[in-house]
PDB file of N, CA and C in Angstrom:
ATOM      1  N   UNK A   1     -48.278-113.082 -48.170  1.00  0.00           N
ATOM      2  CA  UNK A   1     -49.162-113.570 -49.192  1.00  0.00           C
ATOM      3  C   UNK A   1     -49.939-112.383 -49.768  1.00  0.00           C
ATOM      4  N   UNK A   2     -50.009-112.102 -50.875  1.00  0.00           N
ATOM      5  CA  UNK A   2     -50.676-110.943 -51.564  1.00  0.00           C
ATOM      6  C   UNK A   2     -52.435-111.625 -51.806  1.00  0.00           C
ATOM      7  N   UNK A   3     -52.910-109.944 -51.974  1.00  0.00           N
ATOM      8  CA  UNK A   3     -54.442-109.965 -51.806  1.00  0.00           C
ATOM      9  C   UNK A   3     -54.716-109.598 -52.746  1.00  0.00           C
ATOM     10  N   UNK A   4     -55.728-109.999 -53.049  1.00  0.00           N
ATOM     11  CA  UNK A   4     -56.506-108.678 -54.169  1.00  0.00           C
ATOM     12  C   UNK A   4     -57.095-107.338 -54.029  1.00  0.00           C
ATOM     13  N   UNK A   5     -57.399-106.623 -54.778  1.00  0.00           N
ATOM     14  CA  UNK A   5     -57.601-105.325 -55.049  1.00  0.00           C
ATOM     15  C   UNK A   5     -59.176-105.628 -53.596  1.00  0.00           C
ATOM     16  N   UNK A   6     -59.497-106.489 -54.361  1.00  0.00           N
ATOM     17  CA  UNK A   6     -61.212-106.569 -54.245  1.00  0.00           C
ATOM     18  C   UNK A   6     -60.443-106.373 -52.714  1.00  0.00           C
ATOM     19  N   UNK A   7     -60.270-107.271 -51.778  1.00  0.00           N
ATOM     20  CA  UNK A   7     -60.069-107.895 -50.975  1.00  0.00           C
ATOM     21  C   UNK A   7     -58.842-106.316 -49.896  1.00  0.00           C
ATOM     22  N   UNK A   8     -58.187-105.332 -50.832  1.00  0.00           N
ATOM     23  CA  UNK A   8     -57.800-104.284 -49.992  1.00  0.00           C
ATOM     24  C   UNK A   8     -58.827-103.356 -49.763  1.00  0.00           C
ATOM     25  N   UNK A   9     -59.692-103.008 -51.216  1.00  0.00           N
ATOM     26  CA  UNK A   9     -60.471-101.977 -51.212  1.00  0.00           C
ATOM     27  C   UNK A   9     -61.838-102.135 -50.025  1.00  0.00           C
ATOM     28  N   UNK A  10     -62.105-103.234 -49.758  1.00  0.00           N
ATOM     29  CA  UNK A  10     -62.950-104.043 -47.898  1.00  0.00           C
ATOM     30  C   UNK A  10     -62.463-104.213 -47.249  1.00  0.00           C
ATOM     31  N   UNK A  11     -61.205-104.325 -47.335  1.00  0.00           N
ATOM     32  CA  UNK A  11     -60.381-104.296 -46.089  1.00  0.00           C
ATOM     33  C   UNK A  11     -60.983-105.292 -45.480  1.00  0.00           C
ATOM     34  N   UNK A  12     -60.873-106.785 -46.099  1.00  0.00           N
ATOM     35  CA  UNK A  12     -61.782-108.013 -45.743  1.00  0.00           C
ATOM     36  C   UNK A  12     -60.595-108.586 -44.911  1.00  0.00           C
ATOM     37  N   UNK A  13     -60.670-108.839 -43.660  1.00  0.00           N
ATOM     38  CA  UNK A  13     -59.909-109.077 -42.349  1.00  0.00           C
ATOM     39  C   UNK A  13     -60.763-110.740 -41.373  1.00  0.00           C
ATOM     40  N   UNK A  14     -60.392-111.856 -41.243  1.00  0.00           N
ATOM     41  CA  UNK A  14     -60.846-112.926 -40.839  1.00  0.00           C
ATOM     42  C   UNK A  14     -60.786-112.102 -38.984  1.00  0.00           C
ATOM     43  N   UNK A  15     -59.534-111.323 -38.626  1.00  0.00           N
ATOM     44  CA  UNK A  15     -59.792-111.012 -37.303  1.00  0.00           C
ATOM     45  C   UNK A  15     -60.938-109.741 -37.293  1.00  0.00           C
ATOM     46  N   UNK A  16     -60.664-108.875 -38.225  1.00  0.00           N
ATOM     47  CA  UNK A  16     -61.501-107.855 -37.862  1.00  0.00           C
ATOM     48  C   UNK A  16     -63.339-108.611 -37.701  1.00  0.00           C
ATOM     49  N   UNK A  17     -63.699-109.393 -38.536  1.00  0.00           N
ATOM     50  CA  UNK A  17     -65.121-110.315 -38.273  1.00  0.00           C
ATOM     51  C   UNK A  17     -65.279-111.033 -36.750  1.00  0.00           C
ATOM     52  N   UNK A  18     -64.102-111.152 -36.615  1.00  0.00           N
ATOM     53  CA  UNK A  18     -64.769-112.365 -35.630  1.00  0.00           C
ATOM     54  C   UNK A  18     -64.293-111.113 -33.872  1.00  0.00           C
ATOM     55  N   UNK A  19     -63.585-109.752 -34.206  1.00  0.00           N
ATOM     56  CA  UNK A  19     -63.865-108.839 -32.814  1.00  0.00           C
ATOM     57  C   UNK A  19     -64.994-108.537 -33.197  1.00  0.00           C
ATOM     58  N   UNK A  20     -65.576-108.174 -34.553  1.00  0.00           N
ATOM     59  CA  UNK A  20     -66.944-107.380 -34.265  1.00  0.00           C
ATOM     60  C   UNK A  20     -68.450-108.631 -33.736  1.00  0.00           C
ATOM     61  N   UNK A  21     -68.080-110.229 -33.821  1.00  0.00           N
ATOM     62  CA  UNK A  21     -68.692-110.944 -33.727  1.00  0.00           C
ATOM     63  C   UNK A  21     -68.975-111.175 -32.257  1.00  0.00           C
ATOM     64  N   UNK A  22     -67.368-111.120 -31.300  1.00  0.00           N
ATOM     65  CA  UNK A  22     -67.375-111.683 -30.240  1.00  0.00           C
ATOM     66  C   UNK A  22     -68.228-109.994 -29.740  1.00  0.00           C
ATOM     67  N   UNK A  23     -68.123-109.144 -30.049  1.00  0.00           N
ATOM     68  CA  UNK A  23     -68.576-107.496 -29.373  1.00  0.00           C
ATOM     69  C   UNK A  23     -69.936-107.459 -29.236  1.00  0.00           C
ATOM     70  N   UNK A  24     -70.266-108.143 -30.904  1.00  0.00           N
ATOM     71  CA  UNK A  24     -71.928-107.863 -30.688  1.00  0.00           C
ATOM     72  C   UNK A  24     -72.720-109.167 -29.992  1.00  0.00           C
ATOM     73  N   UNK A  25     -71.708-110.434 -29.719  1.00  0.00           N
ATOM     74  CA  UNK A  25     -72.640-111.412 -29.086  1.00  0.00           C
ATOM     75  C   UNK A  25     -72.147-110.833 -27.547  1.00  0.00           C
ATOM     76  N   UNK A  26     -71.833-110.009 -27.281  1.00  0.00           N
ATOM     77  CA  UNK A  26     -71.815-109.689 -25.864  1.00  0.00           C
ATOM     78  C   UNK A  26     -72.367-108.073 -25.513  1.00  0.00           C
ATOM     79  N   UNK A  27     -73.267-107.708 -25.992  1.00  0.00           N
ATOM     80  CA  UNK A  27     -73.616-106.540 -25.828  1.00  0.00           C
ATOM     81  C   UNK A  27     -73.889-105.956 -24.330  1.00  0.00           C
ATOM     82  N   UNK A  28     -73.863-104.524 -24.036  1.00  0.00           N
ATOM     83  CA  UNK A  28     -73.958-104.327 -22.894  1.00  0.00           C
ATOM     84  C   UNK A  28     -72.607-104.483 -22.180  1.00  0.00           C
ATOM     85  N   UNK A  29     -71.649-105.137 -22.761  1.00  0.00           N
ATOM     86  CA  UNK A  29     -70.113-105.283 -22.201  1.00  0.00           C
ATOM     87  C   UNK A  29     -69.019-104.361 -22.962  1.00  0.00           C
ATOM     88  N   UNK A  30     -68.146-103.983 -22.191  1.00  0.00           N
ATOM     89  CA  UNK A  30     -67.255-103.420 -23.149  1.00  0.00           C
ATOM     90  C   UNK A  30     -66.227-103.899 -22.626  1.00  0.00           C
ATOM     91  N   UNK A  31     -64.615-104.217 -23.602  1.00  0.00           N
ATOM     92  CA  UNK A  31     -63.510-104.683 -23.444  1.00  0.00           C
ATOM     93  C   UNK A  31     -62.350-104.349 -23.608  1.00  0.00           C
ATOM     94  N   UNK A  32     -60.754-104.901 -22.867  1.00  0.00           N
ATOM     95  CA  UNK A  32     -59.659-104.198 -23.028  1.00  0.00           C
ATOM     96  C   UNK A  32     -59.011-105.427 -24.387  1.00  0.00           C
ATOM     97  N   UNK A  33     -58.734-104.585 -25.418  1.00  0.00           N
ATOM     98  CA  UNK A  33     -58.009-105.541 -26.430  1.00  0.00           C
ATOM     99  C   UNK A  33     -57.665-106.503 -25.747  1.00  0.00           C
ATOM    100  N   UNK A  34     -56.808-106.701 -25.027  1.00  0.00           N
ATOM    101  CA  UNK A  34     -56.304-108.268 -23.967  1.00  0.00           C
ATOM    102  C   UNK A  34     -57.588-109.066 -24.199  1.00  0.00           C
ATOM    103  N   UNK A  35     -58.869-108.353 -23.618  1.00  0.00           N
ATOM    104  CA  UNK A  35     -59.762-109.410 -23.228  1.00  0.00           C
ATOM    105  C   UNK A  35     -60.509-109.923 -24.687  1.00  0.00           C
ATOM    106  N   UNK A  36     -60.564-108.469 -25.835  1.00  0.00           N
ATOM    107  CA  UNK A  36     -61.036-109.125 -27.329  1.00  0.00           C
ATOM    108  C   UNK A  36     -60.003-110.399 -27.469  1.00  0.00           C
ATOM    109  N   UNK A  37     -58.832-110.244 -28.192  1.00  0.00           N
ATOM    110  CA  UNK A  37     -57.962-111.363 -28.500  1.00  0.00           C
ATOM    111  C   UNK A  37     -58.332-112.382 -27.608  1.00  0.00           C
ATOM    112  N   UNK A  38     -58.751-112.237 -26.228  1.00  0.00           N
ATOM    113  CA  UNK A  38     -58.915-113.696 -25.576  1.00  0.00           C
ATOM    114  C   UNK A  38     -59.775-114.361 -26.145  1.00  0.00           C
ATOM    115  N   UNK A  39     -61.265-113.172 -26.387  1.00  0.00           N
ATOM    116  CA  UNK A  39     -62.096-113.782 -26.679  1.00  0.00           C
ATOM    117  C   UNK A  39     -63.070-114.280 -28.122  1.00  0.00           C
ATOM    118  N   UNK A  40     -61.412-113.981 -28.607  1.00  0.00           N
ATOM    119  CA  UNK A  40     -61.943-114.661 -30.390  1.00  0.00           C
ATOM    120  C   UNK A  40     -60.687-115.568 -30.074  1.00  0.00           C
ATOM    121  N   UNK A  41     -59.895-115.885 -29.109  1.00  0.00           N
ATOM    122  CA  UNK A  41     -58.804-116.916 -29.539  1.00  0.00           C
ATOM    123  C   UNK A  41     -57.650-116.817 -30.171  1.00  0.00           C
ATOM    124  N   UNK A  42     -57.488-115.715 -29.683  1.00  0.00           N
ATOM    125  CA  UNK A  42     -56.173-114.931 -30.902  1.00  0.00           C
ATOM    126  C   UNK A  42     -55.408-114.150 -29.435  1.00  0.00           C
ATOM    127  N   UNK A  43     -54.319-115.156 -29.128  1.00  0.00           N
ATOM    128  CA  UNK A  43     -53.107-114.942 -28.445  1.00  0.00           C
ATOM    129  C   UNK A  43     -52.422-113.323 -28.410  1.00  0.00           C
ATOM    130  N   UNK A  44     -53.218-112.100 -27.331  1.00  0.00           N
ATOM    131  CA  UNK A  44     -52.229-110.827 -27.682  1.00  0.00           C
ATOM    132  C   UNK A  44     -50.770-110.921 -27.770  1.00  0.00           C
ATOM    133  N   UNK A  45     -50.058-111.943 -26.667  1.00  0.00           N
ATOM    134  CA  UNK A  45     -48.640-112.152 -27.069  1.00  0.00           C
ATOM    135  C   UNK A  45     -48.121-112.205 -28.634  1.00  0.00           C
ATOM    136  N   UNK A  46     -49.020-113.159 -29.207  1.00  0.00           N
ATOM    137  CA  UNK A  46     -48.492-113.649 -30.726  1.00  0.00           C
ATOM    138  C   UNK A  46     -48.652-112.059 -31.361  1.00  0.00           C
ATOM    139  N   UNK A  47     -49.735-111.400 -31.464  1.00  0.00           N
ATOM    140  CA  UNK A  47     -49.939-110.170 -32.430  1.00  0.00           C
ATOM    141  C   UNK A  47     -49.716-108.970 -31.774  1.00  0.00           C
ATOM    142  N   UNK A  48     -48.876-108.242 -32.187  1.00  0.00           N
ATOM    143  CA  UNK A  48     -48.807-107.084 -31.954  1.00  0.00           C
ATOM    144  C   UNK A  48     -49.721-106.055 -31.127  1.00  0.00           C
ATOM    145  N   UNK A  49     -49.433-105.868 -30.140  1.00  0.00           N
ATOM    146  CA  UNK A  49     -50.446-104.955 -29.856  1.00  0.00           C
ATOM    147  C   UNK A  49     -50.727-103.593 -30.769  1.00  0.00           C
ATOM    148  N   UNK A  50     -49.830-103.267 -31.290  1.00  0.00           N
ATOM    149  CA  UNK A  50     -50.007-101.861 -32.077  1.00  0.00           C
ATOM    150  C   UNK A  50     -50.913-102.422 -33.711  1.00  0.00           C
ATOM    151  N   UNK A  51     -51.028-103.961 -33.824  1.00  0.00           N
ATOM    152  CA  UNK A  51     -52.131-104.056 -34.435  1.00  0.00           C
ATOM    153  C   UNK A  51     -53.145-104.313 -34.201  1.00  0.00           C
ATOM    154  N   UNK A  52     -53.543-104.461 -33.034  1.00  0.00           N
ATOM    155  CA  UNK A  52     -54.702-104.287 -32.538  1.00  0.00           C
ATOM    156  C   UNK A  52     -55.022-102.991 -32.195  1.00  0.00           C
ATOM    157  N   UNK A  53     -54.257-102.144 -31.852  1.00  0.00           N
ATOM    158  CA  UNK A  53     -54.865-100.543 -31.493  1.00  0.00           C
ATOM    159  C   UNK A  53     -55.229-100.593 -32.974  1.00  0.00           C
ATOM    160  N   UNK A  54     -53.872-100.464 -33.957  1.00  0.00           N
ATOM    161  CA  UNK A  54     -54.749-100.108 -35.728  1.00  0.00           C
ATOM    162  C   UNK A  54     -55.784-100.770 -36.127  1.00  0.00           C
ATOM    163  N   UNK A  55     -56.215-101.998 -35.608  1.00  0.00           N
ATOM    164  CA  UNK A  55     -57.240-102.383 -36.191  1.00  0.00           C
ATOM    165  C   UNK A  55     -58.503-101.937 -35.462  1.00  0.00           C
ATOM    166  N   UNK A  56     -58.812-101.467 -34.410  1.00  0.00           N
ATOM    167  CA  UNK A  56     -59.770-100.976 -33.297  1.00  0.00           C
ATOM    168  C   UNK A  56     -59.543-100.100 -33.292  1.00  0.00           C
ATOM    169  N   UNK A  57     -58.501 -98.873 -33.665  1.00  0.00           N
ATOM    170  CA  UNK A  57     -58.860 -97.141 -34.425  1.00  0.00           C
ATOM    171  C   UNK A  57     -59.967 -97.459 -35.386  1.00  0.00           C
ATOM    172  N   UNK A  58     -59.313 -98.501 -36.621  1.00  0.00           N
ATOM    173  CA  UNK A  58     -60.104 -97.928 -37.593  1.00  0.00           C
ATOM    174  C   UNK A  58     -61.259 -98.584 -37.828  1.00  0.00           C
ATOM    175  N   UNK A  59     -61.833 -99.389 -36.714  1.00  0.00           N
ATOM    176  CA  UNK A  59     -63.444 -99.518 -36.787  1.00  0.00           C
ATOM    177  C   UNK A  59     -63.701 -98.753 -36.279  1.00  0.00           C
ATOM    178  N   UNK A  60     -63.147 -97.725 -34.906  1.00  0.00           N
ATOM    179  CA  UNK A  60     -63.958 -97.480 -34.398  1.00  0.00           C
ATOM    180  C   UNK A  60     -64.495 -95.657 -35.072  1.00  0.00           C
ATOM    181  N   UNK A  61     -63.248 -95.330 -36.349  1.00  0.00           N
ATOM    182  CA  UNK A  61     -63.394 -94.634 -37.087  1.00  0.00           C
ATOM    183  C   UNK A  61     -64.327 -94.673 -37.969  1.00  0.00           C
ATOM    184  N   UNK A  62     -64.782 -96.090 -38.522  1.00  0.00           N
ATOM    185  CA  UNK A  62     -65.824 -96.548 -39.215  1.00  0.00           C
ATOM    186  C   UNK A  62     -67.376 -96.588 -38.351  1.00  0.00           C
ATOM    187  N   UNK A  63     -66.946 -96.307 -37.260  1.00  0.00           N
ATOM    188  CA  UNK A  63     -68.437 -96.400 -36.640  1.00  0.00           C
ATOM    189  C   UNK A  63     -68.583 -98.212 -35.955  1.00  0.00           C
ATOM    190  N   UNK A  64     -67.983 -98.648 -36.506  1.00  0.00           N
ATOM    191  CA  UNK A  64     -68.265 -99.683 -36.266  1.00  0.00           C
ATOM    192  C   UNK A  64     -68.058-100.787 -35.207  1.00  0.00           C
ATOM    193  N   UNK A  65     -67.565-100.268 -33.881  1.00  0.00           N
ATOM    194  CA  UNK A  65     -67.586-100.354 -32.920  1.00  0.00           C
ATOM    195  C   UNK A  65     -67.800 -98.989 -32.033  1.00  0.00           C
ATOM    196  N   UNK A  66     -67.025 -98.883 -30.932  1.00  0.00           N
ATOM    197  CA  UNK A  66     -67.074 -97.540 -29.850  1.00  0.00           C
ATOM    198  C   UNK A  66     -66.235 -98.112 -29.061  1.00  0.00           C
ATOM    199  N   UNK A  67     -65.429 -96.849 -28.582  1.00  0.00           N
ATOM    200  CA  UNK A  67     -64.265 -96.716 -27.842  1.00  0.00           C
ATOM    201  C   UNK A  67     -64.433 -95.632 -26.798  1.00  0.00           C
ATOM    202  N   UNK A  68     -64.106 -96.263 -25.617  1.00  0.00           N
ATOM    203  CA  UNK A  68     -63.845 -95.633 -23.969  1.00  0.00           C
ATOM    204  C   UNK A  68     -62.806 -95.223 -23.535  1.00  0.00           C
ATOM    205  N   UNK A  69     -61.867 -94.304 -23.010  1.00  0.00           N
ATOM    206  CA  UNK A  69     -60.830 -94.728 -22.321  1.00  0.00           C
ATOM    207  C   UNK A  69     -61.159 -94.120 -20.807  1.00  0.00           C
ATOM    208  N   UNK A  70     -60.889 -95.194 -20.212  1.00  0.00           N
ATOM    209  CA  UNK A  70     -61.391 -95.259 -18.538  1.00  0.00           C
ATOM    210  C   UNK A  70     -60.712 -95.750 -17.635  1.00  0.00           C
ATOM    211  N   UNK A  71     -60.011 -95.093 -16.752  1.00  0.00           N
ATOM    212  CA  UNK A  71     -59.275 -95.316 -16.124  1.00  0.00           C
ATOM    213  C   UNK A  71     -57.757 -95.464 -16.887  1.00  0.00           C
ATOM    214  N   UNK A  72     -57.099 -94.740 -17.304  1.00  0.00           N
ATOM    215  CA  UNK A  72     -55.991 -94.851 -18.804  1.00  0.00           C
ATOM    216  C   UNK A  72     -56.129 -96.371 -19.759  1.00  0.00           C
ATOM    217  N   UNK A  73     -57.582 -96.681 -20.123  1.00  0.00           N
ATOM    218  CA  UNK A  73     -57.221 -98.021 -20.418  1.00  0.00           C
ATOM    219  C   UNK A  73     -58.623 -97.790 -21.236  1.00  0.00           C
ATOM    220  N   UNK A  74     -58.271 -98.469 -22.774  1.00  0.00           N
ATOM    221  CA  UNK A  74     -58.869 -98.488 -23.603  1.00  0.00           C
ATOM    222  C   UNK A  74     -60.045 -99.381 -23.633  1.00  0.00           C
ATOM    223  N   UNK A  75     -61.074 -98.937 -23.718  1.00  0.00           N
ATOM    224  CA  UNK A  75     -62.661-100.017 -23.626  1.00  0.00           C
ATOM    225  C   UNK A  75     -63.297-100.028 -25.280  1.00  0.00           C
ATOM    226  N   UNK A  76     -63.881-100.872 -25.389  1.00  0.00           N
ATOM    227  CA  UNK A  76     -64.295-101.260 -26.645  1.00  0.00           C
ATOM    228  C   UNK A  76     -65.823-101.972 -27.091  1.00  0.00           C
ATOM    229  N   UNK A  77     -66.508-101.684 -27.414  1.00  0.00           N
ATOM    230  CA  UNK A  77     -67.713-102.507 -27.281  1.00  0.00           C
ATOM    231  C   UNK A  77     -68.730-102.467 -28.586  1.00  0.00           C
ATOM    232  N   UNK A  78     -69.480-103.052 -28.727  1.00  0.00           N
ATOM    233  CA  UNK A  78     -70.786-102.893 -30.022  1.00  0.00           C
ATOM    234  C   UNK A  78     -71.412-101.720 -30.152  1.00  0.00           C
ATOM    235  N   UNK A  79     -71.669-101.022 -30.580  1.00  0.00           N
ATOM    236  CA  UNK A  79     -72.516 -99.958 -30.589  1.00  0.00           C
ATOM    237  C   UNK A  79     -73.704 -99.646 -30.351  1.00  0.00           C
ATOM    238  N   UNK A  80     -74.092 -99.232 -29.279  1.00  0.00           N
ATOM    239  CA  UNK A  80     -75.490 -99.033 -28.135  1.00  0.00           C
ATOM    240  C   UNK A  80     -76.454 -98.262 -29.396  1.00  0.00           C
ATOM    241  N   UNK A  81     -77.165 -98.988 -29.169  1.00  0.00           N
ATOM    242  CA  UNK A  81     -78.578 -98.711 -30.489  1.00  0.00           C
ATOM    243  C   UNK A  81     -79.238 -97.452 -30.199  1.00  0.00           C
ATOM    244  N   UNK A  82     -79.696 -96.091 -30.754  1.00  0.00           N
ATOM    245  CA  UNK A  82     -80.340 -95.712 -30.470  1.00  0.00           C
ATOM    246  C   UNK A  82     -81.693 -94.798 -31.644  1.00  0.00           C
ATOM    247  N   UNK A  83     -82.588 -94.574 -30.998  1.00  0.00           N
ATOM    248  CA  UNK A  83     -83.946 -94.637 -31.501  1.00  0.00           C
ATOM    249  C   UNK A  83     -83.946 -93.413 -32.181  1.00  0.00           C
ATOM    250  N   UNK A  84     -84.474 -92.887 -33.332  1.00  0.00           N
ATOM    251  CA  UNK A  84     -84.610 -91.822 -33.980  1.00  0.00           C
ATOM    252  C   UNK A  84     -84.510 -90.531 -33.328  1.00  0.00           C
ATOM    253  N   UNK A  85     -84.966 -90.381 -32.236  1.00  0.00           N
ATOM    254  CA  UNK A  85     -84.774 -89.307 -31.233  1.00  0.00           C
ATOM    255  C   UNK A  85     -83.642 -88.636 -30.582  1.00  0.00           C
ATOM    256  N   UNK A  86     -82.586 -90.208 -30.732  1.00  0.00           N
ATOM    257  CA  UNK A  86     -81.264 -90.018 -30.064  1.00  0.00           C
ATOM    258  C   UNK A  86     -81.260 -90.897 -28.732  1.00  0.00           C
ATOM    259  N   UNK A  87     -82.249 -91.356 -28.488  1.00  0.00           N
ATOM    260  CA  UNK A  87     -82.614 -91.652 -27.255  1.00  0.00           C
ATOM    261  C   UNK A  87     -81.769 -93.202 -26.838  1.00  0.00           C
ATOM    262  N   UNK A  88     -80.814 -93.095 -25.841  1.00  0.00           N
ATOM    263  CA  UNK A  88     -79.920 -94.742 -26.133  1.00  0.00           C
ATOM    264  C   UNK A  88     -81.311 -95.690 -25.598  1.00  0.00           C
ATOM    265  N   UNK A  89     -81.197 -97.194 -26.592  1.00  0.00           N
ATOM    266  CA  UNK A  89     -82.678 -98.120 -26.160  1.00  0.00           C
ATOM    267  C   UNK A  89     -81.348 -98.682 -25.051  1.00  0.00           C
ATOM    268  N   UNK A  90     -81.882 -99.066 -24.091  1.00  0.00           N
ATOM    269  CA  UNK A  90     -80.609-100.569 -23.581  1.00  0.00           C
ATOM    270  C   UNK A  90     -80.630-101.864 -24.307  1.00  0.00           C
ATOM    271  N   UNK A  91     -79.578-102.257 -24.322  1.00  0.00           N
ATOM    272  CA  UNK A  91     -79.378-103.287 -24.782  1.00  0.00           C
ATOM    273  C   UNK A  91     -79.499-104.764 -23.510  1.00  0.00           C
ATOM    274  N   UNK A  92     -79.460-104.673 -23.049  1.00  0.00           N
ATOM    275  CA  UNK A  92     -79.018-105.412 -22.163  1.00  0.00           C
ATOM    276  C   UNK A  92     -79.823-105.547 -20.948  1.00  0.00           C
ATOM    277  N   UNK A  93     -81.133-105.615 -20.310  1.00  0.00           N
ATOM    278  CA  UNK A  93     -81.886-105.591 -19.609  1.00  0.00           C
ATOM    279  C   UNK A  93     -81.339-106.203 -17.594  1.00  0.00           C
ATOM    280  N   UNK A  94     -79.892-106.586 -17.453  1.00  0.00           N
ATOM    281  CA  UNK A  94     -79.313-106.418 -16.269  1.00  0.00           C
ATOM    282  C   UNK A  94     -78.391-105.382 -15.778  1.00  0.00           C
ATOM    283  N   UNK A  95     -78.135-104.509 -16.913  1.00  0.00           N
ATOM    284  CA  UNK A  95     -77.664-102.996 -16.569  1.00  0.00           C
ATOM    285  C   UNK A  95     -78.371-102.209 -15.725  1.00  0.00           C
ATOM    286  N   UNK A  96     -77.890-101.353 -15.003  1.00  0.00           N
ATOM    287  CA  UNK A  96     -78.378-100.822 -13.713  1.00  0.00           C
ATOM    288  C   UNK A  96     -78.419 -99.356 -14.250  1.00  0.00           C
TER     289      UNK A  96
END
């Protein structure tokens, strides 16, 4: 199905909204694509994994997430806030 201009030049994506949705209602967590797709409801079997790496390069190229790799395995999470200083705030007040 073709898009519009408007619609390439935002690169307006129904999955890319709803990983950055499930990321930032879970802050303080970070995830393996397996566990994003679980947790917007989007079957990794059905989609490609190599579109999910492309689509989680290029937020995380945009800033718009953050990427780990730990233990050979890709982590993913919201982006830890920090204060004019540089200083990371926590997000998450049961982090140790």
């Amino acid at each position: 199905m073709p898009i519009t201009n408007k619609q390439f030049e935002q690169g307006l994506d129904k999955t890319r909204n709803k990983v950055i949705d499930f990321l930032e209602a879970n802050p303080g967590k970070a995830f393996l694509y397996t566990e994003i797709a679980d947790g917007v409801g989007i079957s990794a079997m059905i989609l490609k994994r190599v579109y999910y790496e492309m689509l989680f390069e290029s937020m995380v190229l945009e800033g718009i997430i953050e990427k780990k790799i730990i233990n050979l395995h890709s982590y993913f999470r919201a982006p830890i806030e920090r204060d004019q200083s540089g200083i990371q705030r926590a997000c998450d007040s049961s982090e140790s």
